[in-house]
C-alpha atoms as a PDB file:
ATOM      1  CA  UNK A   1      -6.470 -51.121 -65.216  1.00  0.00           C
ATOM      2  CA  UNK A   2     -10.490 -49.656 -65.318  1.00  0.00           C
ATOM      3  CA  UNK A   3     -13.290 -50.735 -66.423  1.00  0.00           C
ATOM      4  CA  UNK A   4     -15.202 -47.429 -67.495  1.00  0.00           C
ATOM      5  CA  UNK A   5     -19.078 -47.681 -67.269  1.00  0.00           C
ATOM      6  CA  UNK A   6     -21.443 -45.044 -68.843  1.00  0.00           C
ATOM      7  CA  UNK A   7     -24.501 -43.553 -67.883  1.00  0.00           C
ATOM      8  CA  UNK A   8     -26.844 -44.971 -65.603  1.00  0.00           C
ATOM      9  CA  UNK A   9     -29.724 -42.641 -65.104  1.00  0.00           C
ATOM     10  CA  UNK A  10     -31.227 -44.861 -62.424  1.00  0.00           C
ATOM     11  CA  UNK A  11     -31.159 -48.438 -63.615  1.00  0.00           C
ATOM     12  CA  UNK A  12     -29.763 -50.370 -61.570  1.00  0.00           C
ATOM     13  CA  UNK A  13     -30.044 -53.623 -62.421  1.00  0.00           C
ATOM     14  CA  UNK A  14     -28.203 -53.128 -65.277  1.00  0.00           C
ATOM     15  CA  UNK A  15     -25.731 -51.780 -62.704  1.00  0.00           C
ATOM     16  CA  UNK A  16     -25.520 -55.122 -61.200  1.00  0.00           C
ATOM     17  CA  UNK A  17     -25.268 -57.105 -64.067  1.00  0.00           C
ATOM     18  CA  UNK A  18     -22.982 -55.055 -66.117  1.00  0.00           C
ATOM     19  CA  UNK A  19     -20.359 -55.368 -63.147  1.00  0.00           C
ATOM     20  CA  UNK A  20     -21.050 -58.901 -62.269  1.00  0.00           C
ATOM     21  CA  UNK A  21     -20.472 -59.611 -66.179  1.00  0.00           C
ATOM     22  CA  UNK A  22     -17.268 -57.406 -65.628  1.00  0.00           C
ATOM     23  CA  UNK A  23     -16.430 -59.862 -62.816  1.00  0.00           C
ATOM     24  CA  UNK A  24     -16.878 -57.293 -60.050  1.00  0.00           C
ATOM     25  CA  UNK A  25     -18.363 -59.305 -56.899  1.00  0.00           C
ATOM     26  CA  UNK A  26     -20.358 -57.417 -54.058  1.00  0.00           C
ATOM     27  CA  UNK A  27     -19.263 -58.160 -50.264  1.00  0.00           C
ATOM     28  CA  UNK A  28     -21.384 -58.671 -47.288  1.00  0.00           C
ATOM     29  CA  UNK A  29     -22.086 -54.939 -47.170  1.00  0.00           C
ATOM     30  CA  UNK A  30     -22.882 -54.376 -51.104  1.00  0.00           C
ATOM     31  CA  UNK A  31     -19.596 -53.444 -52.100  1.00  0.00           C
ATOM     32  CA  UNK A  32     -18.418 -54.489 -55.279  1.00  0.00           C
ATOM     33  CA  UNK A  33     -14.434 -55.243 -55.686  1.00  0.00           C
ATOM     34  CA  UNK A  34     -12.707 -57.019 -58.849  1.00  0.00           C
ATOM     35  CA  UNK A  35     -10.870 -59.957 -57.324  1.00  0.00           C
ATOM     36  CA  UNK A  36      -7.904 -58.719 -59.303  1.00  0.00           C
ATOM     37  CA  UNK A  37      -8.037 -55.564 -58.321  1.00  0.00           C
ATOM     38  CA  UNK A  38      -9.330 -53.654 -61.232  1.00  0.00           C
ATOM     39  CA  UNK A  39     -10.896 -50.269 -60.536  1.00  0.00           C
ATOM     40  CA  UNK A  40     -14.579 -48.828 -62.180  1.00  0.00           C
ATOM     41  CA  UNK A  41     -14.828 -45.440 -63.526  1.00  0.00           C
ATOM     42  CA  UNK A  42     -18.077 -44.284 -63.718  1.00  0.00           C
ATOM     43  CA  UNK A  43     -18.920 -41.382 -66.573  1.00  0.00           C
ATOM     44  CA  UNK A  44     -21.570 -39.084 -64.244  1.00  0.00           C
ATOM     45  CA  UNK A  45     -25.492 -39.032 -64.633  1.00  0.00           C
ATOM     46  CA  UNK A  46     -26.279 -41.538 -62.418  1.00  0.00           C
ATOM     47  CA  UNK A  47     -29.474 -40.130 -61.264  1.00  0.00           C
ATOM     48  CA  UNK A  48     -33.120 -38.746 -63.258  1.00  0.00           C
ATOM     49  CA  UNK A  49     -35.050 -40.819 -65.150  1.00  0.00           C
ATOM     50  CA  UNK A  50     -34.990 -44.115 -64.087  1.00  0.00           C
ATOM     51  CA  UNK A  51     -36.920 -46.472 -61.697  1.00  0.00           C
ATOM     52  CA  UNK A  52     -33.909 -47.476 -59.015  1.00  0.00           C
ATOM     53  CA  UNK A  53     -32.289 -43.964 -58.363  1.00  0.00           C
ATOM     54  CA  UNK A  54     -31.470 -44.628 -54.793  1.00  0.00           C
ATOM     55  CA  UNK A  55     -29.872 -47.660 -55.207  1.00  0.00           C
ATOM     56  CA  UNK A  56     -27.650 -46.438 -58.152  1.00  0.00           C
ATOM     57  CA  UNK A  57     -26.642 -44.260 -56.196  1.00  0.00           C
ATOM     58  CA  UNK A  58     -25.706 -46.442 -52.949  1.00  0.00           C
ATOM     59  CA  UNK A  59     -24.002 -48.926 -55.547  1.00  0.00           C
ATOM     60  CA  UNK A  60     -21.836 -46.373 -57.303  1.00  0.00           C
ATOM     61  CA  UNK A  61     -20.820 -44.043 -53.897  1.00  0.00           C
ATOM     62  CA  UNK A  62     -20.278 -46.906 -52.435  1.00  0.00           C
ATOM     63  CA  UNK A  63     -17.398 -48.677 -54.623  1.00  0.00           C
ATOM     64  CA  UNK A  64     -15.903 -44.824 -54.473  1.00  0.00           C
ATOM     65  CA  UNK A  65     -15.993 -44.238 -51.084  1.00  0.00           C
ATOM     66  CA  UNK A  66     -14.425 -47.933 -50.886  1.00  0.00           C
ATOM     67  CA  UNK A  67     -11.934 -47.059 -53.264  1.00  0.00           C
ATOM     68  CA  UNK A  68     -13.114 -49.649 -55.808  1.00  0.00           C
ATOM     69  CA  UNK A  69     -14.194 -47.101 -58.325  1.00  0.00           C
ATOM     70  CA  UNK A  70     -13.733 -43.805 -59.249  1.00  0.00           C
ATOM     71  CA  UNK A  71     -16.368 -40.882 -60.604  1.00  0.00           C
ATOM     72  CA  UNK A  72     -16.614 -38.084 -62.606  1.00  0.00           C
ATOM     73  CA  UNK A  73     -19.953 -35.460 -62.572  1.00  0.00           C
ATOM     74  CA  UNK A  74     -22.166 -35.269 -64.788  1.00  0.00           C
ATOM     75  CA  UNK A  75     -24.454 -33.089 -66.372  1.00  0.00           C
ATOM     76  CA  UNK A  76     -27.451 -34.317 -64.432  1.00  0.00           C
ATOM     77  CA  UNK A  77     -25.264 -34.163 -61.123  1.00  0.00           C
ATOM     78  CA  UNK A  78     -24.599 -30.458 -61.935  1.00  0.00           C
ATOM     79  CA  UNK A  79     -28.026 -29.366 -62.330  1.00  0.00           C
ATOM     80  CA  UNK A  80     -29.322 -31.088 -59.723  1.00  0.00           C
ATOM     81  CA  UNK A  81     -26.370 -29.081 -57.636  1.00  0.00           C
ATOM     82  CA  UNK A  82     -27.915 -25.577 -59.084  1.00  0.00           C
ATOM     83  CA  UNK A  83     -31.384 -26.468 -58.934  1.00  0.00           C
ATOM     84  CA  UNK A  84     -31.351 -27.168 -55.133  1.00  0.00           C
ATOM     85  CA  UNK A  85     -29.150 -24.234 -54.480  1.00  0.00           C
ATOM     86  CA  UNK A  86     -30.276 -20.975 -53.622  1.00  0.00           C
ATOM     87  CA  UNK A  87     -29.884 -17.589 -55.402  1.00  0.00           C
ATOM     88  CA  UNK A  88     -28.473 -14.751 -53.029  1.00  0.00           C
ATOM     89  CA  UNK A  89     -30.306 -12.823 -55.326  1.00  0.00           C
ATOM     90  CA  UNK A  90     -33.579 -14.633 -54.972  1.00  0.00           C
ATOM     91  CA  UNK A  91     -34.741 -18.241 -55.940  1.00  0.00           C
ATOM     92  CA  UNK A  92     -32.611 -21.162 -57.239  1.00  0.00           C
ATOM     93  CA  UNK A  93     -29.642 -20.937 -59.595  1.00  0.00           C
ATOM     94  CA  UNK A  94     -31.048 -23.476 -61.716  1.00  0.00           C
ATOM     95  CA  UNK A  95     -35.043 -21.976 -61.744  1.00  0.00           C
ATOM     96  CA  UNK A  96     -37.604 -24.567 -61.133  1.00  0.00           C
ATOM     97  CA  UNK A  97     -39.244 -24.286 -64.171  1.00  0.00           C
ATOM     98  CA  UNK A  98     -41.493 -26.882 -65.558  1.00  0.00           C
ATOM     99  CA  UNK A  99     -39.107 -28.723 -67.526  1.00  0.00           C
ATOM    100  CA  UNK A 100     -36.581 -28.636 -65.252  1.00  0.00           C
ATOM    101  CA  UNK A 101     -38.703 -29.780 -62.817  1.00  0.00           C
ATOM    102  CA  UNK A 102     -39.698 -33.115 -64.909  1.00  0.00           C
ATOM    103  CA  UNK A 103     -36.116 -33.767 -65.701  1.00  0.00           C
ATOM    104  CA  UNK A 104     -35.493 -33.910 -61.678  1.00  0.00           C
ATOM    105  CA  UNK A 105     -38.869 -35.395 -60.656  1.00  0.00           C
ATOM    106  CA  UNK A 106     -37.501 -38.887 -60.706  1.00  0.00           C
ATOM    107  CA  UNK A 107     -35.069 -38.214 -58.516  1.00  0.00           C
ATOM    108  CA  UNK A 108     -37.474 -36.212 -56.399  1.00  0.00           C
ATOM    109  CA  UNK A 109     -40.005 -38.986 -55.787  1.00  0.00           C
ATOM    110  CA  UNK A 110     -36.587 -41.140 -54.898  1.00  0.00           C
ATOM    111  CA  UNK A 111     -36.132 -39.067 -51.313  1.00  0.00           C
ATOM    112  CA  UNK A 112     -39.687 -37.580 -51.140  1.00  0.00           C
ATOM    113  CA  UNK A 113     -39.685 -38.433 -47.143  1.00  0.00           C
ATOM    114  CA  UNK A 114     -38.093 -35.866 -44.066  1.00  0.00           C
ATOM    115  CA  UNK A 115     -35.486 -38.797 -43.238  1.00  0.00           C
ATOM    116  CA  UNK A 116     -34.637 -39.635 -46.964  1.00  0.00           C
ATOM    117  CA  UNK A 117     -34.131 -36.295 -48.053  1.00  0.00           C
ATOM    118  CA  UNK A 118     -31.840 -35.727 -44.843  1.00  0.00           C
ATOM    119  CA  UNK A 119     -29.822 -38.445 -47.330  1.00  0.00           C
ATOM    120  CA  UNK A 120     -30.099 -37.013 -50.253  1.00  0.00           C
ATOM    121  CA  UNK A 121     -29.139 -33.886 -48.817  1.00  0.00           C
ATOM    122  CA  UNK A 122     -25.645 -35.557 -48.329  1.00  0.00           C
ATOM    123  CA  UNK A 123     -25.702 -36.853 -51.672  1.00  0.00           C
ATOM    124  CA  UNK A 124     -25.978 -33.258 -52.965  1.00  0.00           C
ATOM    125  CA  UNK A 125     -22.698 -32.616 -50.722  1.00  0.00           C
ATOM    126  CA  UNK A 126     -21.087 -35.602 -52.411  1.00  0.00           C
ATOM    127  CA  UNK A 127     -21.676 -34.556 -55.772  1.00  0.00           C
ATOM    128  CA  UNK A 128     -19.608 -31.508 -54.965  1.00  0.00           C
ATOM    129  CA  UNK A 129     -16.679 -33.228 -54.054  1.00  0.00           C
ATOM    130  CA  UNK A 130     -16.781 -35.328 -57.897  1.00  0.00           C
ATOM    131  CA  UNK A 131     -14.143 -33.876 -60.262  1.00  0.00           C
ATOM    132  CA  UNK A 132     -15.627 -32.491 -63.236  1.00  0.00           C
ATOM    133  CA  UNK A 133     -12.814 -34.299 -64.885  1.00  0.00           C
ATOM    134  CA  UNK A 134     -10.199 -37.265 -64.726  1.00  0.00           C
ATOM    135  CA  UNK A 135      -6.178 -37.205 -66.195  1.00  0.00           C
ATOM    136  CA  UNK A 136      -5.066 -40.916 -65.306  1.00  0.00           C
ATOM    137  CA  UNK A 137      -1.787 -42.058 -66.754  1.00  0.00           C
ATOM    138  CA  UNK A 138      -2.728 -43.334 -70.222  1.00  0.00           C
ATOM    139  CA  UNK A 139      -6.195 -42.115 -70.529  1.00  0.00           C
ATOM    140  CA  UNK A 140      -8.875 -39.140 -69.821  1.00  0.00           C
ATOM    141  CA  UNK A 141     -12.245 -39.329 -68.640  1.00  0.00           C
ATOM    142  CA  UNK A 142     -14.971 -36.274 -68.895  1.00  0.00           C
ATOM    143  CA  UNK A 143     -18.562 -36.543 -68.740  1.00  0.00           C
ATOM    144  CA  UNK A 144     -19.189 -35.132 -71.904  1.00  0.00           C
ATOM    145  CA  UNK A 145     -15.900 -32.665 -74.375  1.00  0.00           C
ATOM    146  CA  UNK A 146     -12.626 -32.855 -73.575  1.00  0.00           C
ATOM    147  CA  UNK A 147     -11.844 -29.323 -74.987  1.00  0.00           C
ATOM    148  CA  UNK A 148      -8.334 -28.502 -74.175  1.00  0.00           C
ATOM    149  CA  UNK A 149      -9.565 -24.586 -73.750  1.00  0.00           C
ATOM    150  CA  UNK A 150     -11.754 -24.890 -70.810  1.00  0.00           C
ATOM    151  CA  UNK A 151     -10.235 -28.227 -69.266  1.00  0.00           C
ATOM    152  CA  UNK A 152      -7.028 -25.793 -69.220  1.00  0.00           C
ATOM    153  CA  UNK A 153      -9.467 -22.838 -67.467  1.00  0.00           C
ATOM    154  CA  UNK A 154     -10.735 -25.273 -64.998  1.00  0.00           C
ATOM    155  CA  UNK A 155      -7.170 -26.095 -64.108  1.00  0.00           C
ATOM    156  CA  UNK A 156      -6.394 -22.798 -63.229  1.00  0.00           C
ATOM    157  CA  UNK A 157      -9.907 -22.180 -61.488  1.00  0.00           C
ATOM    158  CA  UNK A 158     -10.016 -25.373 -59.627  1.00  0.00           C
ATOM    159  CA  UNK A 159      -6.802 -27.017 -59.040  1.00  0.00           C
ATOM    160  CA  UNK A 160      -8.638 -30.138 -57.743  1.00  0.00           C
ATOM    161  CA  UNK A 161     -10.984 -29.888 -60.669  1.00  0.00           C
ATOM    162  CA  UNK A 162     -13.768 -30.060 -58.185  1.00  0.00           C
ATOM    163  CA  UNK A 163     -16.903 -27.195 -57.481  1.00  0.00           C
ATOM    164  CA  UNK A 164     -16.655 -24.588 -55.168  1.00  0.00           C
ATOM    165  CA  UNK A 165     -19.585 -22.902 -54.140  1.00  0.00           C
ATOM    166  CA  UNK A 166     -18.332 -19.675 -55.428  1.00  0.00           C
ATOM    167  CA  UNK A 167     -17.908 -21.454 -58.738  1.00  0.00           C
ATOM    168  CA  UNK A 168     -21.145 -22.632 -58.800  1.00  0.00           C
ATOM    169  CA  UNK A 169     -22.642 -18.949 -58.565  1.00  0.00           C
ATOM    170  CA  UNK A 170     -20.540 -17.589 -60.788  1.00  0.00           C
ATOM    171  CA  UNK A 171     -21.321 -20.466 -63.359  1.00  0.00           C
ATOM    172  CA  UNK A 172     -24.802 -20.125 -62.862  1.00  0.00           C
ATOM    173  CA  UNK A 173     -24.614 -16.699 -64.648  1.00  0.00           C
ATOM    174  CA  UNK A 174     -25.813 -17.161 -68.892  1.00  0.00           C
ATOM    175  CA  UNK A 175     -22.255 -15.736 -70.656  1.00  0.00           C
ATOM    176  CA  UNK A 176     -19.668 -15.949 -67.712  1.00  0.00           C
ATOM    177  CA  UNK A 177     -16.429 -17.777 -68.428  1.00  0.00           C
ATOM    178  CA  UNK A 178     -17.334 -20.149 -65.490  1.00  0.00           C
ATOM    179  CA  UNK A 179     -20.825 -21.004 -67.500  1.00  0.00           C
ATOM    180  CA  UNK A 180     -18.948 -21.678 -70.513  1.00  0.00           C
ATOM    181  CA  UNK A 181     -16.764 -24.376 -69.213  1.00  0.00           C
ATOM    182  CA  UNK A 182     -19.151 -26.004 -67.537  1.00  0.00           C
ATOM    183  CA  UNK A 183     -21.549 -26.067 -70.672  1.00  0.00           C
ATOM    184  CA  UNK A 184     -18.868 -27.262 -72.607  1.00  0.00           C
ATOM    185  CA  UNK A 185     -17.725 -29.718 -70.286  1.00  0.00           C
ATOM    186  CA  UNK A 186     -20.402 -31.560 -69.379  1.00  0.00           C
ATOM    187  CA  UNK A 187     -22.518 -30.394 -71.950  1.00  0.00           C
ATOM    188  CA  UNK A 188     -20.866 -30.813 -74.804  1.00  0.00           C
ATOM    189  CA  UNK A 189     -20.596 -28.160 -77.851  1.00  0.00           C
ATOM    190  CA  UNK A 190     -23.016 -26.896 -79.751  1.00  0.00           C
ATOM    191  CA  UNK A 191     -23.314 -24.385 -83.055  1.00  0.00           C
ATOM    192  CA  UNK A 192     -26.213 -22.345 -84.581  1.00  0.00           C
ATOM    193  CA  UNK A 193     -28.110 -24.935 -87.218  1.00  0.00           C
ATOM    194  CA  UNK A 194     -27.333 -22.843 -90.917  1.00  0.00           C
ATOM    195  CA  UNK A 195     -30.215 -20.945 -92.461  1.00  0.00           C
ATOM    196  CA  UNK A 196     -32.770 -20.776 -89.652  1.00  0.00           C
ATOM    197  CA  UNK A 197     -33.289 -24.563 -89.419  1.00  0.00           C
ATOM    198  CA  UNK A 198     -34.602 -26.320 -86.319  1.00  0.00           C
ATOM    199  CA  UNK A 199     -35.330 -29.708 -84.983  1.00  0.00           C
ATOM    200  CA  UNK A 200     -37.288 -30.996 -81.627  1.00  0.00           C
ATOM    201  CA  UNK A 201     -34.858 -32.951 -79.211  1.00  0.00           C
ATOM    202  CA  UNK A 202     -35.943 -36.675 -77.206  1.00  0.00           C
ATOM    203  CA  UNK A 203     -38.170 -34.298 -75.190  1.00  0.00           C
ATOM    204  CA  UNK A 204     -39.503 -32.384 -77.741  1.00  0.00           C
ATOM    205  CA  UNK A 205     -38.165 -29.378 -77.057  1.00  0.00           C
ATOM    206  CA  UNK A 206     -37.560 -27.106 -80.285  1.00  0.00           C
ATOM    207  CA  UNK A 207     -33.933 -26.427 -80.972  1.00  0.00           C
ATOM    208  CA  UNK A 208     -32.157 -24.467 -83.043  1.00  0.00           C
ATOM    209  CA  UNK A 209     -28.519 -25.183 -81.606  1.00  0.00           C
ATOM    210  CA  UNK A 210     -27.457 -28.663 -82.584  1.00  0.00           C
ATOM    211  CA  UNK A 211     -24.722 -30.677 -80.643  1.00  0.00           C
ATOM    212  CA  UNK A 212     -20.917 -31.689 -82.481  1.00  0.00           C
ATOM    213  CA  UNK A 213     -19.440 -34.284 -82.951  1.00  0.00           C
ATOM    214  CA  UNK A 214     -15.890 -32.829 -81.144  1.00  0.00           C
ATOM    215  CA  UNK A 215     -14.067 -35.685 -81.875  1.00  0.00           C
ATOM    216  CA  UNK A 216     -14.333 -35.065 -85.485  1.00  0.00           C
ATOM    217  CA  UNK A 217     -12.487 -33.190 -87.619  1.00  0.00           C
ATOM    218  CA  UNK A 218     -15.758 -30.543 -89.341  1.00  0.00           C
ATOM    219  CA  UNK A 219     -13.555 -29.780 -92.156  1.00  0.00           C
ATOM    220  CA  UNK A 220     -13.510 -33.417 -92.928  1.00  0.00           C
ATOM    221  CA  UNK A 221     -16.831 -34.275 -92.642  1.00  0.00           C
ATOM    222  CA  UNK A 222     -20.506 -34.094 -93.778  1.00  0.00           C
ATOM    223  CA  UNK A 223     -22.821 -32.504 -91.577  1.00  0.00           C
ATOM    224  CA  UNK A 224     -24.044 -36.055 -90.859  1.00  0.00           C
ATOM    225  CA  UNK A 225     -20.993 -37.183 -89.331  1.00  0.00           C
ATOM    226  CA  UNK A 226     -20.387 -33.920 -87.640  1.00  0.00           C
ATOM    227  CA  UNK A 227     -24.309 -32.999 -85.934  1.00  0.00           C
ATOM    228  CA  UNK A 228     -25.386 -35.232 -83.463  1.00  0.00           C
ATOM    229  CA  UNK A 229     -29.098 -34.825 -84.800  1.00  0.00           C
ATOM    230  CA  UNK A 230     -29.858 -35.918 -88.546  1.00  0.00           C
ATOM    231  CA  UNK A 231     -30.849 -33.000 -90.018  1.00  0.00           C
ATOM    232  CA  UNK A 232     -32.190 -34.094 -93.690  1.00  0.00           C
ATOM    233  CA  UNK A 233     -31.608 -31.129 -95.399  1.00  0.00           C
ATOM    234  CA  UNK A 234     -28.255 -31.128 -94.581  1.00  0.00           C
ATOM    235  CA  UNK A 235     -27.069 -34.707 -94.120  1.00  0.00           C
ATOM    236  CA  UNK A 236     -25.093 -35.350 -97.015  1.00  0.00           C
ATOM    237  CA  UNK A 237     -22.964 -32.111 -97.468  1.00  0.00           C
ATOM    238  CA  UNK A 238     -19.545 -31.268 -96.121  1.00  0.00           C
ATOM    239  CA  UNK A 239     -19.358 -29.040 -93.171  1.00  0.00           C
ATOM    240  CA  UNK A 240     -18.921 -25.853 -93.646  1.00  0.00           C
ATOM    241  CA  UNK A 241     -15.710 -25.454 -91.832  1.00  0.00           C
ATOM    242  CA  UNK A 242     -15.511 -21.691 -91.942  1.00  0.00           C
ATOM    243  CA  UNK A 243     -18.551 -21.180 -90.280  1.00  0.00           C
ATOM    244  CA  UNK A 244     -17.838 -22.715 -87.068  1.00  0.00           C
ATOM    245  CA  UNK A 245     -14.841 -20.368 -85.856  1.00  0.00           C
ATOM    246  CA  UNK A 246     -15.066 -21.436 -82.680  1.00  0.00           C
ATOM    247  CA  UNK A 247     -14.824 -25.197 -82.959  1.00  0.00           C
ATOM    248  CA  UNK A 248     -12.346 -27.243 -81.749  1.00  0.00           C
ATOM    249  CA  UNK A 249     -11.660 -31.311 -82.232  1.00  0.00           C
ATOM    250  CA  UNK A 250      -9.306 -33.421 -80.445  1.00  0.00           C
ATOM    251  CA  UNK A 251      -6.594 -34.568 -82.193  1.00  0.00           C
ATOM    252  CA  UNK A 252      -4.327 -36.271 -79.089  1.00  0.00           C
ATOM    253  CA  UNK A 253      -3.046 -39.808 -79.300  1.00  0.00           C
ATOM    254  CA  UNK A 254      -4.420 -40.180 -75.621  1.00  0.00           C
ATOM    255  CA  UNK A 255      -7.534 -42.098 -75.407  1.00  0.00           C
ATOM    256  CA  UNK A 256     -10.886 -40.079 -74.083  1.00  0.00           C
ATOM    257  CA  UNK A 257     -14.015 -41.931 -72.548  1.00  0.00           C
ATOM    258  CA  UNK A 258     -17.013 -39.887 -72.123  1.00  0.00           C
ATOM    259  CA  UNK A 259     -20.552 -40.366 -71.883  1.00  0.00           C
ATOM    260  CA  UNK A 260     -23.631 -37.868 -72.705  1.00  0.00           C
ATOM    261  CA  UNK A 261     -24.812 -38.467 -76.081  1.00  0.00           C
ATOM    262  CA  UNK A 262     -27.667 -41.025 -76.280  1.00  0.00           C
ATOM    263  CA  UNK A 263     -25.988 -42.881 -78.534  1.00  0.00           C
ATOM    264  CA  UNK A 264     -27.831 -45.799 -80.316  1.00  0.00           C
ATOM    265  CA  UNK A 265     -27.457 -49.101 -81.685  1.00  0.00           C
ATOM    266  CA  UNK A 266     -24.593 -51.496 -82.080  1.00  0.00           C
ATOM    267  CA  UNK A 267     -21.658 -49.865 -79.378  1.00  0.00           C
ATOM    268  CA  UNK A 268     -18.958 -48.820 -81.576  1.00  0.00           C
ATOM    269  CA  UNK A 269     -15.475 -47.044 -81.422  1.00  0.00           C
ATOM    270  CA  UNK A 270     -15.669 -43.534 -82.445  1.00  0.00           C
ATOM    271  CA  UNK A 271     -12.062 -42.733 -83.329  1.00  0.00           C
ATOM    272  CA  UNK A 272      -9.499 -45.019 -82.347  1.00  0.00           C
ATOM    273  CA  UNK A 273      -8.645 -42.406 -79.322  1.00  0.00           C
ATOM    274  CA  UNK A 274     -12.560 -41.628 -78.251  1.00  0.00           C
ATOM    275  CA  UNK A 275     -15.464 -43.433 -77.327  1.00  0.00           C
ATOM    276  CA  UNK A 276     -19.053 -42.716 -76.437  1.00  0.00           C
ATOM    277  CA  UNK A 277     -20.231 -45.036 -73.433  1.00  0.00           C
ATOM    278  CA  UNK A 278     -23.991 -43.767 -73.189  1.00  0.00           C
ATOM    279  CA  UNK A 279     -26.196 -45.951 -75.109  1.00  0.00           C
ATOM    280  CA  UNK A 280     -29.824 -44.657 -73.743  1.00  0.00           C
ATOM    281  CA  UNK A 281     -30.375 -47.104 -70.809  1.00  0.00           C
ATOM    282  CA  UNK A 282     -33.117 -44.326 -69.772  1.00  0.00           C
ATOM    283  CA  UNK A 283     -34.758 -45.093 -73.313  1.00  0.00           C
ATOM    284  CA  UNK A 284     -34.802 -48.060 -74.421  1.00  0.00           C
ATOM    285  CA  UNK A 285     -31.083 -48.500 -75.094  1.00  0.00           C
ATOM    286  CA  UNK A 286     -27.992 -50.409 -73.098  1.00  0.00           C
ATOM    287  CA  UNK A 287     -25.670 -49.501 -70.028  1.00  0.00           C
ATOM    288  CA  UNK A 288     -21.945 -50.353 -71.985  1.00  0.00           C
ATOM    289  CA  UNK A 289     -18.696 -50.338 -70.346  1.00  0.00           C
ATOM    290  CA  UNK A 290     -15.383 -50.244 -71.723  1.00  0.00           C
ATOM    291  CA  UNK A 291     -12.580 -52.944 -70.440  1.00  0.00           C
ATOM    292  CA  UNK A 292      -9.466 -50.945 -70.734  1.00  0.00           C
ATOM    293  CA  UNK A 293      -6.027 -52.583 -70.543  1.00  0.00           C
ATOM    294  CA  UNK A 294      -3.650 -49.614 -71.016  1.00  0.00           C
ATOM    295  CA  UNK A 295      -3.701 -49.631 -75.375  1.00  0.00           C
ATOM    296  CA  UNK A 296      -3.654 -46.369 -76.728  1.00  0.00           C
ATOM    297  CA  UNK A 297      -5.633 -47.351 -79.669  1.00  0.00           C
ATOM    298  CA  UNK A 298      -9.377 -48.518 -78.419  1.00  0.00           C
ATOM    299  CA  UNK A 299     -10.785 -51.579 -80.140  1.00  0.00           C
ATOM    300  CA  UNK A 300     -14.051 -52.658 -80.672  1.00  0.00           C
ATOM    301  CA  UNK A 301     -13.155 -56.127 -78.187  1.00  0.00           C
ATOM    302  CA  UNK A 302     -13.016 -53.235 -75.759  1.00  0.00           C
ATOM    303  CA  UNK A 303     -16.855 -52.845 -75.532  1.00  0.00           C
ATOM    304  CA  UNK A 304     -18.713 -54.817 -73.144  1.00  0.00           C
ATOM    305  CA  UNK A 305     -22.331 -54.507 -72.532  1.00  0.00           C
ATOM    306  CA  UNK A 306     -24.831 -55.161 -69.886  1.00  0.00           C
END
């Protein structure tokens, strides 16, 4: 059985404490085990933003390397792949642009030294050997959509569902089939806001592409239930279904942790076959976990939080 923790984002304390309340116990050398032999699956984004990136990082490669846990990448883990790779055409494929560079700078000041960015340098080569996605008798894990389309593509591109350089390239090019997947996969899916509207994200950035709510049905919802942003002009009325050709819910039976969304207040079930685990640590919020003993239907005793 797993215990399946969200994202971290550098906090590490609540690391510890979330496993110790899970009843994982370290060893002499850090390692946490579950004396019944449980297994953690961590949701990706363990490093930017927070204080104790380093050790989030020891803690969680060190329960998989152990065999104690298992990981998927996230979106953070991805980026900070691209943004330390280089271009064959020139730069980085993720450009160090201001923004991008304040996302990152976190984890930059973490290994700012010659000898600890020798280690990060290895982390960077772990990261490529995470699955973008997990398929585990009874359940599915993904960092952020479990849309059948691309998890089907990344089959076929990467039986392993891990990177390959040459993947990595060709998904740092804007309109490939590569950069699709990814975006969707770790990204989650987005849509054009109706009539020109916009709204300004956590870090103020003005949008005009809104994330969805992919475990949702749109035709059966308000535009509340179904954009991850409230936008107020909007809130109350029903999706407009038709304009969204592209969109996609899941409608399995099998149950689908994921992480991504900054999710606030009381941790709640989502469907009875989804659930959100990211509740903001890195602003304010809560690392939550999810205690799951093989039921396909999730329940709210489920949650468990740090």
């Amino acid at each position: 059985m797993y215990d399946l923790i969200g994202d971290i984002h550098g906090h590490a304390p609540e690391l510890h404490q979330l496993l110790q309340k899970l009843g994982y116990v370290p060893n002499a050398a850090g390692i946490y085990r579950h004396p019944a032999g449980r297994q953690v699956i961590f949701l990706g984004d363990f490093i930017d933003r927070g204080p104790a990136i380093r050790e989030t990082l020891q803690v969680v490669r060190g329960m998989v390397d152990a065999g104690t846990a298992l990981a998927v990448m996230g979106n953070h883990e991805y980026n900070a792949l691209a943004f330390w790779a280089f271009d064959p055409t020139g730069g980085h494929l993720r450009p160090h642009l201001p923004h991008h560079i304040l996302q990152h700078l976190e984890t930059i000041k973490a290994f700012s030294t010659k000898e600890l960015f020798a280690e990060w340098r290895d982390y960077l080569a772990w990261f490529m050997r995470l699955p973008l996605f997990l398929e585990l008798p009874g359940l599915r894990v993904v960092h952020a959509c479990w849309d059948a389309r691309y998890i089907a593509y990344l089959r076929r591109e990467l039986p392993d569902a891990r990177l390959t350089p040459d993947f990595l390239l060709r998904a740092s090019r804007a309109g490939s089939e590569e950069f699709r997947a990814i975006e969707i996969t770790l990204k989650g899916q987005e849509t054009d806001l109706p009539d020109g509207r916009h709204f300004f994200d956590k870090d103020g950035h003005r949008r005009t592409r809104v994330r969805t709510a992919w475990w949702r049905d749109p035709a059966a919802s308000t535009y509340h239930d179904y954009f991850l942003e409230r936008i107020e002009a909007l809130a109350d009325q029903p999706v407009d279904a038709a304009a969204l050709p592209d969109a996609s819910y899941y409608q399995d039976e099998t149950p689908v942790f994921f992480g991504h969304y900054w999710l606030r207040g009381e941790p709640r079930i989502l469907t009875p076959h989804s659930v959100c685990l990211d509740y903001s640590v890195a602003k304010g919020g809560e690392l939550v976990g999810y205690r799951w003993q093989g039921e396909p239907a999730l329940t709210p005793e489920g949650l468990v939080r740090a």
